[in-house]
C-alpha atoms as a PDB file:
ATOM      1  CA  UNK A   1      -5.511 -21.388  14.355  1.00  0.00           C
ATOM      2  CA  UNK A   2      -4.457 -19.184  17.330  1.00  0.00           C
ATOM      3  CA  UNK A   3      -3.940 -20.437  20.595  1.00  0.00           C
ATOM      4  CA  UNK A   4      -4.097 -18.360  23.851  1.00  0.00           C
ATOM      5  CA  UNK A   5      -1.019 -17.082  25.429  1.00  0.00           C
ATOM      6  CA  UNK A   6       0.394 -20.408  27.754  1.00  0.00           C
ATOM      7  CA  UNK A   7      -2.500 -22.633  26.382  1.00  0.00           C
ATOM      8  CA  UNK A   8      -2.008 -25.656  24.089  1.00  0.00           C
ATOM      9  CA  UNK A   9      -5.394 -25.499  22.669  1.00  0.00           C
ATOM     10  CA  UNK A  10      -8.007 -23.363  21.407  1.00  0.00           C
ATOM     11  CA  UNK A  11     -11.268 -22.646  21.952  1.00  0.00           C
ATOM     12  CA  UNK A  12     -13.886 -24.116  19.572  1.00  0.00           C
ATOM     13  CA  UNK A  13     -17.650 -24.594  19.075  1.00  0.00           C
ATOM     14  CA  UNK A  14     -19.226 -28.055  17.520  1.00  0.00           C
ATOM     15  CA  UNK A  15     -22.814 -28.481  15.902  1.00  0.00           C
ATOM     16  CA  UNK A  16     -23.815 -31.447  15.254  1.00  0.00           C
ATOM     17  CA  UNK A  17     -26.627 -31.080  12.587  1.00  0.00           C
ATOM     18  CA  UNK A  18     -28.672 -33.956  14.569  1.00  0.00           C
ATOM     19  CA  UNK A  19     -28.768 -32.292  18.174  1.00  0.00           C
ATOM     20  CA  UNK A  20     -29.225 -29.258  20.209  1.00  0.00           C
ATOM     21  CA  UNK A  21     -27.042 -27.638  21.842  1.00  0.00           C
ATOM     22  CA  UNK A  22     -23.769 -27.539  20.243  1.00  0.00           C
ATOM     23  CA  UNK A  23     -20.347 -28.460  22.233  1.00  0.00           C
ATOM     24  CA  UNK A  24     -18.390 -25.246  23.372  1.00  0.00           C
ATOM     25  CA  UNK A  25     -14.991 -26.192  24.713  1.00  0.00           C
ATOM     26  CA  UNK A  26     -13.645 -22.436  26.058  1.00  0.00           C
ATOM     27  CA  UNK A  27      -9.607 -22.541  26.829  1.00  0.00           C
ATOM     28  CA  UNK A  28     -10.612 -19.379  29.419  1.00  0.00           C
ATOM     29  CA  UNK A  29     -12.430 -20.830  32.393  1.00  0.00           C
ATOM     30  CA  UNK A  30     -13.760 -17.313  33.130  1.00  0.00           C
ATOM     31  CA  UNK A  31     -14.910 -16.617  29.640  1.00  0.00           C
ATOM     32  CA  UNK A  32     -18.375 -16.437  29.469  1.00  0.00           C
ATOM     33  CA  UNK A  33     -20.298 -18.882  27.343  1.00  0.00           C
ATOM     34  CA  UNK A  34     -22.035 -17.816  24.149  1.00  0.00           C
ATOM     35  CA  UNK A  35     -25.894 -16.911  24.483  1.00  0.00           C
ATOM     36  CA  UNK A  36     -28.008 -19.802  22.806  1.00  0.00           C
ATOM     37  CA  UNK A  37     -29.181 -16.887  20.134  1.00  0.00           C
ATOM     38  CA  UNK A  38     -25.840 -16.280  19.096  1.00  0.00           C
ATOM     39  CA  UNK A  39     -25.100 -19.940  18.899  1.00  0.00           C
ATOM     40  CA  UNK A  40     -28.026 -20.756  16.675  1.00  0.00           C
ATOM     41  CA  UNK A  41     -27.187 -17.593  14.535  1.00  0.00           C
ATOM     42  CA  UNK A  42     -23.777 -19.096  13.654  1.00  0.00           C
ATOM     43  CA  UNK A  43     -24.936 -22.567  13.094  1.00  0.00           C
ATOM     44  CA  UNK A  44     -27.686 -21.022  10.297  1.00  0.00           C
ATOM     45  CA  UNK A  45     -24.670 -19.384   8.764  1.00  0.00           C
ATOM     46  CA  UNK A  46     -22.524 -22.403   9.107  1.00  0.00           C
ATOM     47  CA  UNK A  47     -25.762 -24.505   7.480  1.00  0.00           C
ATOM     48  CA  UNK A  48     -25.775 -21.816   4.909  1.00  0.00           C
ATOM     49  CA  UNK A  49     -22.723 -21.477   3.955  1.00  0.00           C
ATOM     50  CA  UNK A  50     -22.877 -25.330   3.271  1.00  0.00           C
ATOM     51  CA  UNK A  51     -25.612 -25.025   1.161  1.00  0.00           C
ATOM     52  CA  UNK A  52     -23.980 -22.277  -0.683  1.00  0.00           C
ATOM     53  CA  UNK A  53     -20.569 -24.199  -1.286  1.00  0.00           C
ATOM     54  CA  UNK A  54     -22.547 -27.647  -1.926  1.00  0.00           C
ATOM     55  CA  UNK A  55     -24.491 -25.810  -5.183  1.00  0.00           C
ATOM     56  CA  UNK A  56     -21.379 -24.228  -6.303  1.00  0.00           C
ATOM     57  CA  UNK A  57     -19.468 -27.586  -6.227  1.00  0.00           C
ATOM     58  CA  UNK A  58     -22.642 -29.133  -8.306  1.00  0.00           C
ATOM     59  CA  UNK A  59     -22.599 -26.188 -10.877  1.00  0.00           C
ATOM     60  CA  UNK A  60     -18.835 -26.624 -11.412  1.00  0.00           C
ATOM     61  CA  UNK A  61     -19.470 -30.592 -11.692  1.00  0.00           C
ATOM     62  CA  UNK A  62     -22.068 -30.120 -14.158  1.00  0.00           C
ATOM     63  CA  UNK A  63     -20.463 -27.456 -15.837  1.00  0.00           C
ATOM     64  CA  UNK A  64     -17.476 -29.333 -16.206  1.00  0.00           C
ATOM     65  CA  UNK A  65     -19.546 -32.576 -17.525  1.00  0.00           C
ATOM     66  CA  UNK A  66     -20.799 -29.678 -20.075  1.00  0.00           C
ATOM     67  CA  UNK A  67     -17.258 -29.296 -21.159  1.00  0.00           C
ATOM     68  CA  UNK A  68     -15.951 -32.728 -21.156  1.00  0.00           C
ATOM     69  CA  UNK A  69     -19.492 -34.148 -23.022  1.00  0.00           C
ATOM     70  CA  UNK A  70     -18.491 -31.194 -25.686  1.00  0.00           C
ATOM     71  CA  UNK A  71     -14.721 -32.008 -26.441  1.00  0.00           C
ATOM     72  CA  UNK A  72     -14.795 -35.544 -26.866  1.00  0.00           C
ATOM     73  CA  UNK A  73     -17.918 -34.752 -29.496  1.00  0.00           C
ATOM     74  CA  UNK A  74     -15.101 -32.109 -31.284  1.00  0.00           C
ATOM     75  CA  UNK A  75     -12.679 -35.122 -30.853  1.00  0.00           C
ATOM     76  CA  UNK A  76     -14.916 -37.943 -32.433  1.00  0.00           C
ATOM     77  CA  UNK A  77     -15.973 -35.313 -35.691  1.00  0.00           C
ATOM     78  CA  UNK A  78     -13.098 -33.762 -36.440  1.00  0.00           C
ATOM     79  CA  UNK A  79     -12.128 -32.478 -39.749  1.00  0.00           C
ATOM     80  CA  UNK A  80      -8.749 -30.510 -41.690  1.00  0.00           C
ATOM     81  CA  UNK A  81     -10.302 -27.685 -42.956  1.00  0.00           C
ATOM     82  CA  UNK A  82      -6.833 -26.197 -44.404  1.00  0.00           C
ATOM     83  CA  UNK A  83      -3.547 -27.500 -43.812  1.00  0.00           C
ATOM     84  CA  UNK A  84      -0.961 -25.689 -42.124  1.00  0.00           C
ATOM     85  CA  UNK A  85       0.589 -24.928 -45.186  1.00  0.00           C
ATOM     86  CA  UNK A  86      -2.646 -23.383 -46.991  1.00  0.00           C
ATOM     87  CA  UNK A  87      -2.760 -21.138 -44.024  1.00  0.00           C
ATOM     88  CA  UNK A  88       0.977 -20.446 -44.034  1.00  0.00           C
ATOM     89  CA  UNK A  89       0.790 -19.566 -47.742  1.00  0.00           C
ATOM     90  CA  UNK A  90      -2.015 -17.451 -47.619  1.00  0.00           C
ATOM     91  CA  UNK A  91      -0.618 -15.515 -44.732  1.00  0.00           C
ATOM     92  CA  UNK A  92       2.371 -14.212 -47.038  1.00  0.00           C
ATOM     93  CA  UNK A  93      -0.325 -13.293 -49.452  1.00  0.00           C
ATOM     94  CA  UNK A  94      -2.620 -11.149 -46.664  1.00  0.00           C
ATOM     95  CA  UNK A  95       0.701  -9.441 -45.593  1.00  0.00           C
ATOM     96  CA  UNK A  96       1.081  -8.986 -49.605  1.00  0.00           C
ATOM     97  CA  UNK A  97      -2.274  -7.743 -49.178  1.00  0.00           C
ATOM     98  CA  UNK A  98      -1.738  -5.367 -46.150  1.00  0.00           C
ATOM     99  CA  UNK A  99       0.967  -3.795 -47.172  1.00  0.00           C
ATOM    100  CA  UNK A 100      -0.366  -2.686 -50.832  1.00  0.00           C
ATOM    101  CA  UNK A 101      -3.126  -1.204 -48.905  1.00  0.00           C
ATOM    102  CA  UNK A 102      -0.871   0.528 -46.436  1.00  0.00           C
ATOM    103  CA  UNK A 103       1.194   2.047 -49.383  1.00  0.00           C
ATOM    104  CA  UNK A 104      -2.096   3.102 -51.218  1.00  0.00           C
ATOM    105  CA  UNK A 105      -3.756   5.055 -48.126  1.00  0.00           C
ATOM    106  CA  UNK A 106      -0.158   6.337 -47.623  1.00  0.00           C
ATOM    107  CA  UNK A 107      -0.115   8.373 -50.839  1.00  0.00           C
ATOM    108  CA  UNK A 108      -2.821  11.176 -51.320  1.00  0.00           C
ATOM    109  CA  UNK A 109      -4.897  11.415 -54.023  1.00  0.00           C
ATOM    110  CA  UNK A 110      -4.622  14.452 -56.083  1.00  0.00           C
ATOM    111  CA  UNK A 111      -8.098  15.019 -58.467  1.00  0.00           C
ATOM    112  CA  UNK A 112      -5.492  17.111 -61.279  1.00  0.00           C
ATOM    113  CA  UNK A 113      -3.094  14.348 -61.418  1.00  0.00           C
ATOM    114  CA  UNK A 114      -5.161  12.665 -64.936  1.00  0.00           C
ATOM    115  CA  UNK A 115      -5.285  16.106 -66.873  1.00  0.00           C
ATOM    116  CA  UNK A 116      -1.742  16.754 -66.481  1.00  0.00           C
ATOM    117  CA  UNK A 117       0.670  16.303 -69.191  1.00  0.00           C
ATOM    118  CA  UNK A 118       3.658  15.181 -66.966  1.00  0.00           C
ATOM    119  CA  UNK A 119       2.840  15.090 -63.425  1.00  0.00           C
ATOM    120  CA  UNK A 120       6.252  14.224 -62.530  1.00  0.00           C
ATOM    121  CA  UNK A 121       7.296  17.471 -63.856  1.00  0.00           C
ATOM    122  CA  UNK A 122       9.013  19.879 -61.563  1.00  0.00           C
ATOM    123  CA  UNK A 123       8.491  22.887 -63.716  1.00  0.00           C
ATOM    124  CA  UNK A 124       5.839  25.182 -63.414  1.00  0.00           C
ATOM    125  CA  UNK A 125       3.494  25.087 -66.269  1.00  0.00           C
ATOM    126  CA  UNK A 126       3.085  27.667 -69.425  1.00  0.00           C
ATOM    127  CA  UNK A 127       0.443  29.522 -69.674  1.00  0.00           C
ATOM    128  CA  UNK A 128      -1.257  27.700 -72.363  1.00  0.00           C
ATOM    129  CA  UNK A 129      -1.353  24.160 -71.074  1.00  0.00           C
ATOM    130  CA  UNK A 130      -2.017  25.612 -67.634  1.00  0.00           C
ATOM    131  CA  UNK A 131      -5.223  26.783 -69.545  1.00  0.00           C
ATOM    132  CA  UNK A 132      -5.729  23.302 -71.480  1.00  0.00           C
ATOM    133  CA  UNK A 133      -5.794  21.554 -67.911  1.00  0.00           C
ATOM    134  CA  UNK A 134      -7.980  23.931 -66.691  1.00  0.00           C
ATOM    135  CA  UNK A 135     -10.560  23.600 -69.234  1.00  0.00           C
ATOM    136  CA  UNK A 136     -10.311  19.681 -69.292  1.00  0.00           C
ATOM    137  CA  UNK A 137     -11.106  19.885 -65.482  1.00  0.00           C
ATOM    138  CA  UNK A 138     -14.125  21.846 -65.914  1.00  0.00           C
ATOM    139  CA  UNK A 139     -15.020  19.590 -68.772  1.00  0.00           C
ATOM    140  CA  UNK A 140     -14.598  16.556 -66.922  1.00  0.00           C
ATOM    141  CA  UNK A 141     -16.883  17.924 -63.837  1.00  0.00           C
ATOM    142  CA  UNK A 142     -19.604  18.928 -66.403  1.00  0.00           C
ATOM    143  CA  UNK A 143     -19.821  15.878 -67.707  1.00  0.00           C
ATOM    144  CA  UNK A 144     -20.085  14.224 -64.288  1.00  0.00           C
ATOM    145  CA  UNK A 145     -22.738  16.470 -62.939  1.00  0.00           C
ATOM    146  CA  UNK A 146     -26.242  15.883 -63.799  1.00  0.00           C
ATOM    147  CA  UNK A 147     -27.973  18.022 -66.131  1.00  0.00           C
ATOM    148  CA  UNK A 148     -29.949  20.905 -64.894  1.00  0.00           C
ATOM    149  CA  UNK A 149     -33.680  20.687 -65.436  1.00  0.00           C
ATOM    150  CA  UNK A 150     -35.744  23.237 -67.290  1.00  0.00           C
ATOM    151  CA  UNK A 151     -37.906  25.106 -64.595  1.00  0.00           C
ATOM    152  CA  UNK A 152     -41.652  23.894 -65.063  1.00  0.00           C
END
């Protein structure tokens, strides 16, 4: 609310929704007085504006109807579907859970790991099993691809 420099009041404009023309009190005696266009202009805003903030305020009331209508129907059927101690004890078993998985991705699989005889060993292998694992290998991915077909 600003007032004029060495005035006590303001200027102000009131529209009455039930008569024309509004009441324009001006502070300035030599201001000029709004056109009756501009006037009417502000007052459709004004009526607007109303009728903007009166359907807002409905949509909140019924939304919040909505909301009060749906918790006490949660309240009235309620039901424990696990205790607090069911889901406390089955969160130590998902960490459990998480972690195994965490470890397993962690380590790489390595497809000669089976054929080897030791595969902690840090030694490098002789030349005969070196040509055992081989062969197993190839034996193993043989028997896992599909047979050829004769050509017809």
């Amino acid at each position: 609310y600003h007032h004029g420099e060495g005035r006590i009041t303001a200027s102000n404009r009131l529209f009455p929704k039930e008569s024309w023309p509004p009441t324009v009190i001006l502070v300035d005696p030599f201001a000029k007085r709004p056109q009756d266009s501009a006037l009417r202009e502000q007052f459709q805003a004004l009526i607007s504006a109303e009728r903007d903030c009166l359907q807002a305020y409905r949509e909140q009331e019924r939304q919040m109807k909505d909301i009060l209508a749906k918790r006490k129907e949660e309240e009235e059927d309620w039901k424990v579907l696990f205790s607090v101690y069911d889901t406390a004890r089955n969160r130590q078993y998902l960490d459990a859970d998480r972690k195994e998985d965490a470890a397993a991705a962690a380590t790489q699989h390595d497809y000669l790991t089976p054929f080897l005889p030791d595969p902690r060993a840090t030694q490098p292998l002789d030349r005969d099993t070196a040509l055992r694992v081989r062969e197993a290998c190839l034996k193993s991915l043989r028997d896992r691809l599909p047979p050829r077909r004769a050509p017809i």
